[in-house]
N, C-alpha and C. Protein backbone atom coordinates (compact mmCIF):
# COMPACT_ATOMS: atom_id res chain seq x y z
N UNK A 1 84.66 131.90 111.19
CA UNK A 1 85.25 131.25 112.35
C UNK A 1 85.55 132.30 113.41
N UNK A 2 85.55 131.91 114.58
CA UNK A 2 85.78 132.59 115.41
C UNK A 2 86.89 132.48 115.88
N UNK A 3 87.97 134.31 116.78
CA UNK A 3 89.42 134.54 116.70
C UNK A 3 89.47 133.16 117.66
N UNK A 4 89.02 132.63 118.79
CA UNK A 4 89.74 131.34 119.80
C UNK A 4 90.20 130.57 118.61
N UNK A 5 89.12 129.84 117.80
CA UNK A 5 89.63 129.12 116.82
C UNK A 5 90.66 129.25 115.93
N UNK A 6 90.82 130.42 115.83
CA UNK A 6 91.79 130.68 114.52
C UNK A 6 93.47 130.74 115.39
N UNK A 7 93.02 131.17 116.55
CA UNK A 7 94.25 131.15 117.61
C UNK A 7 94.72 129.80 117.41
N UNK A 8 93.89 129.14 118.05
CA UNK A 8 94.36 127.92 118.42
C UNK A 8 94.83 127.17 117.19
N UNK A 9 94.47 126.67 116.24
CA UNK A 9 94.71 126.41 114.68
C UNK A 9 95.99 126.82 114.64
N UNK A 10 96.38 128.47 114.62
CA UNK A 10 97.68 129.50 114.02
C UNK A 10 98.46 128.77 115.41
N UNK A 11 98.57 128.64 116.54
CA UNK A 11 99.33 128.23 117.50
C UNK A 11 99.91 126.65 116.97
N UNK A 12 98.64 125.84 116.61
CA UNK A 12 99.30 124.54 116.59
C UNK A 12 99.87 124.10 115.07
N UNK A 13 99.73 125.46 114.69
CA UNK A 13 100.36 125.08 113.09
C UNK A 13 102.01 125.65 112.94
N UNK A 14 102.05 125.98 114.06
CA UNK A 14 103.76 126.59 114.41
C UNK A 14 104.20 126.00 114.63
N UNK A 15 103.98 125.19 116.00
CA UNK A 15 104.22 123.80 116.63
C UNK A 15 104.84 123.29 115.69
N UNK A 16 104.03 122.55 115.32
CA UNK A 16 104.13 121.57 114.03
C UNK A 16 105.30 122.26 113.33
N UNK A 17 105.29 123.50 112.30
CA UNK A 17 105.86 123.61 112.04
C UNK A 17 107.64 123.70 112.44
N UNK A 18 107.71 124.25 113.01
CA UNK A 18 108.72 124.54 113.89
C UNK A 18 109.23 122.89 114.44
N UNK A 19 108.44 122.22 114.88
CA UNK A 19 109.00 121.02 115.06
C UNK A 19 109.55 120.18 113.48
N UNK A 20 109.32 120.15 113.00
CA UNK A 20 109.07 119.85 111.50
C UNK A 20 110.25 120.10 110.82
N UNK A 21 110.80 121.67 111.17
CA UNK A 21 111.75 122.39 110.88
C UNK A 21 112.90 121.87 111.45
N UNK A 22 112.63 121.89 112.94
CA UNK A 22 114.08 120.94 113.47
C UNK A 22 114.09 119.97 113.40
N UNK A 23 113.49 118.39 113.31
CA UNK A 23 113.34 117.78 112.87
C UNK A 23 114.18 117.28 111.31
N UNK A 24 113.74 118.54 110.28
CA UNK A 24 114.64 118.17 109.30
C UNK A 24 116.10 118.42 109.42
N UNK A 25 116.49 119.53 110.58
CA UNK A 25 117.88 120.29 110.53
C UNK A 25 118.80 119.05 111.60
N UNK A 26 117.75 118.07 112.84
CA UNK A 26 118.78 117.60 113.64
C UNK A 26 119.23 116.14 112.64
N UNK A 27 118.18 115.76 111.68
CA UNK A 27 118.31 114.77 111.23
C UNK A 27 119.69 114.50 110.68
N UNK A 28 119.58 115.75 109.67
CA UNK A 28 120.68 115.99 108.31
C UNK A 28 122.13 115.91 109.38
N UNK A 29 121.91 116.99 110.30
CA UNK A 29 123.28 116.71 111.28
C UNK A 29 123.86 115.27 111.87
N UNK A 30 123.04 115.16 112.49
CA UNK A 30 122.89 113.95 113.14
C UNK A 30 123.69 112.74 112.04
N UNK A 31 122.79 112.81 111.15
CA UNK A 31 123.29 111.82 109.62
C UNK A 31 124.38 111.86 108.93
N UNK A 32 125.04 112.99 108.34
CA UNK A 32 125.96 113.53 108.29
C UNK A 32 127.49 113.44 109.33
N UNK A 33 127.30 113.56 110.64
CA UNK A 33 127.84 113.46 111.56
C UNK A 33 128.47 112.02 112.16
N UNK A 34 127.12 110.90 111.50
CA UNK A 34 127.00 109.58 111.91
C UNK A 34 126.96 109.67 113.33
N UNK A 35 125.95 109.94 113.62
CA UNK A 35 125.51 110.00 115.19
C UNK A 35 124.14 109.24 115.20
N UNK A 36 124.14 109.59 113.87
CA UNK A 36 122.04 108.39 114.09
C UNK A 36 122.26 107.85 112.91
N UNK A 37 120.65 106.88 112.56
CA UNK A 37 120.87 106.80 111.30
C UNK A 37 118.93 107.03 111.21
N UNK A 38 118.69 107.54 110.16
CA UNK A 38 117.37 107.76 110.09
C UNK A 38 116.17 106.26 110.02
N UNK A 39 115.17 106.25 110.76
CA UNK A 39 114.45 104.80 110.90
C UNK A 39 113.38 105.20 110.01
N UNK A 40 112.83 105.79 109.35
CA UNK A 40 111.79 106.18 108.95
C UNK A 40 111.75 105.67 107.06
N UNK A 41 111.50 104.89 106.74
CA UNK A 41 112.24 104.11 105.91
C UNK A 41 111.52 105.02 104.53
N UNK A 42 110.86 106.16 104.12
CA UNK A 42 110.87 107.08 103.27
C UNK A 42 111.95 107.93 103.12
N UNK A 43 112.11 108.71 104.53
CA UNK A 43 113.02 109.55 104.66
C UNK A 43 114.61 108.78 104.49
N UNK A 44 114.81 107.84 104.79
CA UNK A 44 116.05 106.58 104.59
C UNK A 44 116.15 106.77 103.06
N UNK A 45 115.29 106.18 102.10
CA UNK A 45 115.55 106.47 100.71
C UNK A 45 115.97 107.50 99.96
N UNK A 46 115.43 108.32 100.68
CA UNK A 46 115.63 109.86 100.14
C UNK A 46 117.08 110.86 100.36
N UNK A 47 117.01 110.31 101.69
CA UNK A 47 118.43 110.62 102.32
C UNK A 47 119.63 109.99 101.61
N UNK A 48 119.29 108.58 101.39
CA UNK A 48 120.13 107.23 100.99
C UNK A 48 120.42 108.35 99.20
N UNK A 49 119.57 108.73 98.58
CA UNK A 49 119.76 108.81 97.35
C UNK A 49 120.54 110.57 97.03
N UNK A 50 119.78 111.43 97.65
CA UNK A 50 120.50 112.67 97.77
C UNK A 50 119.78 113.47 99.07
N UNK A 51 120.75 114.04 100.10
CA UNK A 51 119.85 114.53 101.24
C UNK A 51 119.00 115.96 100.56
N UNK A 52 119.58 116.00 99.40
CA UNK A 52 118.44 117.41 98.99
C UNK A 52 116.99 117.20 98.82
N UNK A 53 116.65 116.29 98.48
CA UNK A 53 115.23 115.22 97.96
C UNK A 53 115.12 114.88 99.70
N UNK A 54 115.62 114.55 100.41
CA UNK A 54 114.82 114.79 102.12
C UNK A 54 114.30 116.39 102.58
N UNK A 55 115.57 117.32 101.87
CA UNK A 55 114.98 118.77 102.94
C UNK A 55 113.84 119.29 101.66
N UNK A 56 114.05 118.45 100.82
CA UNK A 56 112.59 119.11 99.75
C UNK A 56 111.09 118.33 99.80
N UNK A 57 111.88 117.03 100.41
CA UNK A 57 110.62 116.59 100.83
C UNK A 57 109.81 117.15 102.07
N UNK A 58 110.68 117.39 103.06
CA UNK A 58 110.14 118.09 104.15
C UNK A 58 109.92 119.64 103.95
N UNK A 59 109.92 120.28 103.30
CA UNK A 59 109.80 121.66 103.08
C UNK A 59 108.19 121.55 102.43
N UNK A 60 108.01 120.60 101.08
CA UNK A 60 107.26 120.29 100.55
C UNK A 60 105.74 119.98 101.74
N UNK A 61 106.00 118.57 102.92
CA UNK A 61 105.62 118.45 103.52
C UNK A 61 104.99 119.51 104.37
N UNK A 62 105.79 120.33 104.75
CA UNK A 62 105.48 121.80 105.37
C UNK A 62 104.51 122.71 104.36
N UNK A 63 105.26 122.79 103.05
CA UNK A 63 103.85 124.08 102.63
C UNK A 63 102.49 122.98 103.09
N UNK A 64 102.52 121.76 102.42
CA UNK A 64 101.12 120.97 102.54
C UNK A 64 100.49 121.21 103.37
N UNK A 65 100.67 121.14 104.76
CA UNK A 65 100.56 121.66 106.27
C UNK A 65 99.96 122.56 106.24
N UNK A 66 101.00 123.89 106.11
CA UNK A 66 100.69 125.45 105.70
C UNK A 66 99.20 125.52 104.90
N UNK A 67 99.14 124.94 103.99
CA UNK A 67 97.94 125.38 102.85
C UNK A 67 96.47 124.80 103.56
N UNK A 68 96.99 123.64 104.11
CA UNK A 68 95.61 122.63 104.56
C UNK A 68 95.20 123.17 105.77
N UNK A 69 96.03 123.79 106.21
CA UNK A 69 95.38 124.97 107.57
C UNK A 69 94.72 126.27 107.38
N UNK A 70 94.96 126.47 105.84
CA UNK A 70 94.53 128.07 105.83
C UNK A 70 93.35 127.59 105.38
N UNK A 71 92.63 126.33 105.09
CA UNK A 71 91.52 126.46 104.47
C UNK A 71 90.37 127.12 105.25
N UNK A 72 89.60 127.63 104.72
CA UNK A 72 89.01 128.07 105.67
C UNK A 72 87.54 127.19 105.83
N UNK A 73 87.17 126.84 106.60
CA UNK A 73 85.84 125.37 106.36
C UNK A 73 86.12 125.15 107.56
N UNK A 74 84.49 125.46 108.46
CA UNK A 74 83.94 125.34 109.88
C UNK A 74 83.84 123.71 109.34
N UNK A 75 83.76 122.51 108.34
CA UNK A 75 83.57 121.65 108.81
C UNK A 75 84.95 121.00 108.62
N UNK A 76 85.84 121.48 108.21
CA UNK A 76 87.49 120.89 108.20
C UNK A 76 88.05 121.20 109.59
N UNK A 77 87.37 122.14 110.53
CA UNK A 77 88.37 122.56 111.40
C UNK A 77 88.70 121.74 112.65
N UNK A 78 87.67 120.09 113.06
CA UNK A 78 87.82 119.46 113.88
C UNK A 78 89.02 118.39 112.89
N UNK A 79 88.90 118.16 112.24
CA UNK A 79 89.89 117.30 111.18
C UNK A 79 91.35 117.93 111.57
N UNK A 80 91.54 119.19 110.80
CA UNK A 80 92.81 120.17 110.86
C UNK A 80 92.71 120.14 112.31
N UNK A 81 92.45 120.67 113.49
CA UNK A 81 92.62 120.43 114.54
C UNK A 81 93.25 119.30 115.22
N UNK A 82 92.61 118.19 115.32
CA UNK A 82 92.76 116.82 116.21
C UNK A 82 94.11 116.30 115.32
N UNK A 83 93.96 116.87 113.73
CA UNK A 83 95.02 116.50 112.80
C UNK A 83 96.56 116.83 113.61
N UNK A 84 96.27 117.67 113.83
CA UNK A 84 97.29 118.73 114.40
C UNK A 84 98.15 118.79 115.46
N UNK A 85 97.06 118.36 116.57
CA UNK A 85 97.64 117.60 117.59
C UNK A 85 98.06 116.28 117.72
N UNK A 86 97.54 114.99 117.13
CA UNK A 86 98.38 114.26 116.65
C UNK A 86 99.70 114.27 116.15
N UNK A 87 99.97 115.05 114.77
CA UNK A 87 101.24 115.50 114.49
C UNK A 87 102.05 115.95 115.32
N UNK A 88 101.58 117.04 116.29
CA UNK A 88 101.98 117.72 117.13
C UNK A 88 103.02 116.61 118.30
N UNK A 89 102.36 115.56 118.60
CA UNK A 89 102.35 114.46 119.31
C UNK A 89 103.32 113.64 119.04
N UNK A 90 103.51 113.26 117.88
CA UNK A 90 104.68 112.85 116.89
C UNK A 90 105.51 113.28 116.45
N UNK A 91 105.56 114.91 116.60
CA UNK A 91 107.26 115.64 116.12
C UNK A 91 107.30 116.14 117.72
N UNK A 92 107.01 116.19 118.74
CA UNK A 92 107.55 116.25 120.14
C UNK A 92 108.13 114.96 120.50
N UNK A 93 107.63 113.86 120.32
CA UNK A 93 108.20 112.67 120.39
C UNK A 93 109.33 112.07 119.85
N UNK A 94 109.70 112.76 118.42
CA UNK A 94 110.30 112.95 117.55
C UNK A 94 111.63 114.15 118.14
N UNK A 95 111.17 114.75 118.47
CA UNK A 95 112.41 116.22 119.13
C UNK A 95 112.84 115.64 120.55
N UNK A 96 112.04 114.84 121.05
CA UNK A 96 112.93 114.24 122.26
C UNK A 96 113.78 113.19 121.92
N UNK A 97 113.42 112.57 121.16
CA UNK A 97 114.62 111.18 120.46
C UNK A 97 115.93 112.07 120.12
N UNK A 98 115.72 113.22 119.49
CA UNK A 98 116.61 114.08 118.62
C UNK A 98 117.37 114.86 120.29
N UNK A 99 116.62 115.16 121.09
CA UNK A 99 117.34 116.03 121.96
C UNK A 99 118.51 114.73 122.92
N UNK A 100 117.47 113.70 123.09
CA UNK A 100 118.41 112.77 123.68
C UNK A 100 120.14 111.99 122.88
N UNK A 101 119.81 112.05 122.09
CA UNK A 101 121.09 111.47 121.55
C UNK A 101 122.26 113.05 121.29
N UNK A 102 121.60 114.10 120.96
CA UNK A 102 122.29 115.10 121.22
C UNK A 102 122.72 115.44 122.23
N UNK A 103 121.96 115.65 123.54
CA UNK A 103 122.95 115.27 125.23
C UNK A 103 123.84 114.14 125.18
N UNK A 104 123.60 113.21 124.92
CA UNK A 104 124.35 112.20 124.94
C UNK A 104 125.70 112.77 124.27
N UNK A 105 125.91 113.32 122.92
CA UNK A 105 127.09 113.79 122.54
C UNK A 105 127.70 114.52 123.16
N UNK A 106 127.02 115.40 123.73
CA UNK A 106 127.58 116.91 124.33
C UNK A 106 128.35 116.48 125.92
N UNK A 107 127.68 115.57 126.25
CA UNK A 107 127.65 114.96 128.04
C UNK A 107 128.82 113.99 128.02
């Protein structure tokens, strides 16, 4: 593969990650706090039963991520790619729900 590719891949697998990451940290607060309540009706169960089984699910979630990006396969890389930005698409969407109700507290 060539370095653009591998750039771009290593860039949007941070993203992700990193969104992913806060994501699990505003939730737990947020939940904890009773400022939200989680809609995502996996993460609801998990939370509902012990929040450790949510940050292990999402950690879990994350290596998966991690591993399915390092593969290395010129024909996985439009998959992992478009994959990526999708996700990408959905934990930004996801961090603005999370940033808005957090202004809202602070304001």
């Amino acid at each position: 593969m060539n370095k653009v590719i591998d750039i771009k891949l290593s860039l949007l697998l941070t993203v992700v990650v990193i969104l992913n990451v806060f994501d699990c940290l505003a939730t737990l607060w947020g939940i904890t706090n009773n400022y939200i309540v989680e809609v995502n009706p996996i993460n609801r169960i998990l939370l509902d039963s012990n929040p450790r089984y949510f940050v292990i699910f999402k950690l879990i979630t994350t290596i998966f991520l991690i591993l399915a990006y390092t593969i290395p396969s010129k024909e996985s890389y439009y998959l992992r790619y478009y994959g990526g930005i999708i996700m990408s698409i959905a934990l930004i969407a996801v961090f603005i729900i999370h940033l808005k109700w957090i202004f809202v507290i602070f304001l």
